[in-house]
C-alpha atoms as a PDB file:
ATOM      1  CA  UNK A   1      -8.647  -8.572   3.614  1.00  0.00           C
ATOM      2  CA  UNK A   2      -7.369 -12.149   3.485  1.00  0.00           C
ATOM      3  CA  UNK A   3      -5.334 -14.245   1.487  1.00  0.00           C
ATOM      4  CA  UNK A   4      -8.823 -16.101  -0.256  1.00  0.00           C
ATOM      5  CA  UNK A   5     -10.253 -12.513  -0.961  1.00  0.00           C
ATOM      6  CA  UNK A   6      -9.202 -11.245  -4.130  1.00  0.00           C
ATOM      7  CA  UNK A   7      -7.519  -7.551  -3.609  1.00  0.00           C
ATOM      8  CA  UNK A   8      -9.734  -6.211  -6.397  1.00  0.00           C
ATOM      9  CA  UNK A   9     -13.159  -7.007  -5.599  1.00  0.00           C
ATOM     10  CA  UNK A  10     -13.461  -8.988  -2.010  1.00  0.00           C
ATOM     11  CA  UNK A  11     -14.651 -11.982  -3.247  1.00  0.00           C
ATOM     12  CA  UNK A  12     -13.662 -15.143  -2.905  1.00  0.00           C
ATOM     13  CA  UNK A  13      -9.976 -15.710  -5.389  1.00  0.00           C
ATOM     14  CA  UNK A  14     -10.396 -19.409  -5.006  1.00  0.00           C
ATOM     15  CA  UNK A  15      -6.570 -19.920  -4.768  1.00  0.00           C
ATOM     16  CA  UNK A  16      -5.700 -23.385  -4.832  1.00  0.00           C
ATOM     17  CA  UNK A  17      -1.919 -22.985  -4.665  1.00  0.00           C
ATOM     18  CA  UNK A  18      -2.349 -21.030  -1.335  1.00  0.00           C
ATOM     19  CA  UNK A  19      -4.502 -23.942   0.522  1.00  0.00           C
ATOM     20  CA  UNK A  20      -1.698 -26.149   2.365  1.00  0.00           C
ATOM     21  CA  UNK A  21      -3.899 -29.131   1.308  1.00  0.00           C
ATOM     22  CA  UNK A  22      -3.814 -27.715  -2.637  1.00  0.00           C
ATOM     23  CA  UNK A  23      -3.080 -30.590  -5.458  1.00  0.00           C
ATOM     24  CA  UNK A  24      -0.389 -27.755  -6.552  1.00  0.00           C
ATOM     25  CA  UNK A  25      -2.503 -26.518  -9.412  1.00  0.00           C
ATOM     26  CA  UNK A  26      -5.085 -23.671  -9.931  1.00  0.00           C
ATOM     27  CA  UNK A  27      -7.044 -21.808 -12.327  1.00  0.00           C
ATOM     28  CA  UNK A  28      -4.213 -19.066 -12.655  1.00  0.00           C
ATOM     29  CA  UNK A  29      -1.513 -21.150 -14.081  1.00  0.00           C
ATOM     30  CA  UNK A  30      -3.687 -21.840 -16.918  1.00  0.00           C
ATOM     31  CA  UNK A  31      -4.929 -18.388 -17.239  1.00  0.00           C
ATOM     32  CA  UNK A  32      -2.600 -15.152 -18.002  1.00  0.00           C
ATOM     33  CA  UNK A  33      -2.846 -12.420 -14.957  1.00  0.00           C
ATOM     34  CA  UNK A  34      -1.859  -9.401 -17.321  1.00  0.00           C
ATOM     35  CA  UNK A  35       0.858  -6.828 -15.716  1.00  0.00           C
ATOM     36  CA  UNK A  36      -1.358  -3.999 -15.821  1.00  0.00           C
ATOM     37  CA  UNK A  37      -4.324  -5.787 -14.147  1.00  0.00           C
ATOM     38  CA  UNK A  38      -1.702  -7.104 -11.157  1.00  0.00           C
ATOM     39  CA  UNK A  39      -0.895  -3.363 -11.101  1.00  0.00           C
ATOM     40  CA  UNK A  40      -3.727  -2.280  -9.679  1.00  0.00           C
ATOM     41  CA  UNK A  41      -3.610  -4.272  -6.364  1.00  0.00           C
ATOM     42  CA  UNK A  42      -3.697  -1.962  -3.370  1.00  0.00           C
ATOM     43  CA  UNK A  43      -0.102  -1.322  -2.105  1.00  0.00           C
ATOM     44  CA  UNK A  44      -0.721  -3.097   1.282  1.00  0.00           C
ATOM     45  CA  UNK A  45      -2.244  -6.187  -0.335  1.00  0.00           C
ATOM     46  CA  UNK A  46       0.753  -7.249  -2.728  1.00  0.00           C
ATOM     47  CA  UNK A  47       0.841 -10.533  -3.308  1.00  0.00           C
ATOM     48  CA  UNK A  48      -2.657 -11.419  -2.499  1.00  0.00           C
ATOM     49  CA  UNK A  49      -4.691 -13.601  -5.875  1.00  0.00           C
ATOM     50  CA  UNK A  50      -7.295 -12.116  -8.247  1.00  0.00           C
ATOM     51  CA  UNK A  51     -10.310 -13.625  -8.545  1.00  0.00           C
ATOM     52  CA  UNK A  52     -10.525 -15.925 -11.876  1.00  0.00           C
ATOM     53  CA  UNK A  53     -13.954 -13.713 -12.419  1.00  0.00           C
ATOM     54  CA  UNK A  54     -11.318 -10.157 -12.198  1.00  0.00           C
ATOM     55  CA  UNK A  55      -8.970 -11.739 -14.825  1.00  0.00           C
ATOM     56  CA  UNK A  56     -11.793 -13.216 -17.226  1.00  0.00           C
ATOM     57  CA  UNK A  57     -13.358  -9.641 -17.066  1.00  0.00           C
ATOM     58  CA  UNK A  58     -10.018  -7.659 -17.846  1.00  0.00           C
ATOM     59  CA  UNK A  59      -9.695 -10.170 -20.754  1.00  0.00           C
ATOM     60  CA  UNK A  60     -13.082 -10.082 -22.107  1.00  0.00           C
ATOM     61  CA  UNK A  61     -13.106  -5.738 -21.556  1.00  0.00           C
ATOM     62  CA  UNK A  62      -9.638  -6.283 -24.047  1.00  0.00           C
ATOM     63  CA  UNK A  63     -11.394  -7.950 -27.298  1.00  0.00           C
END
């Protein structure tokens, strides 16, 4: 896995604040990444994004 696959499912995270051409913002400063979600990441992929689609999901599983 890759830093532009999301730890969770293997798609695409489309992390803009990883691309060295990024306008410095992305989807996940305007969205909370819950604790518990970030949690689950796979010990030897720390630090690698969730997917926007992961997050939205978590959130929408919560209401």
């Amino acid at each position: 896995m890759n830093n532009t696959s999301c730890p969770l499912c293997g798609q695409s995270n489309s992390c803009e604040a990883e691309r060295s051409d990024a306008v410095s913002d992305c989807w996940c400063f305007h969205l909370p990444i819950p604790a518990e979600l970030r949690s689950r990441i796979p010990d030897a992929h720390r630090g690698a994004c969730i997917c926007q689609n992961c997050v939205q999901q978590y959130w929408n599983n919560k209401e």
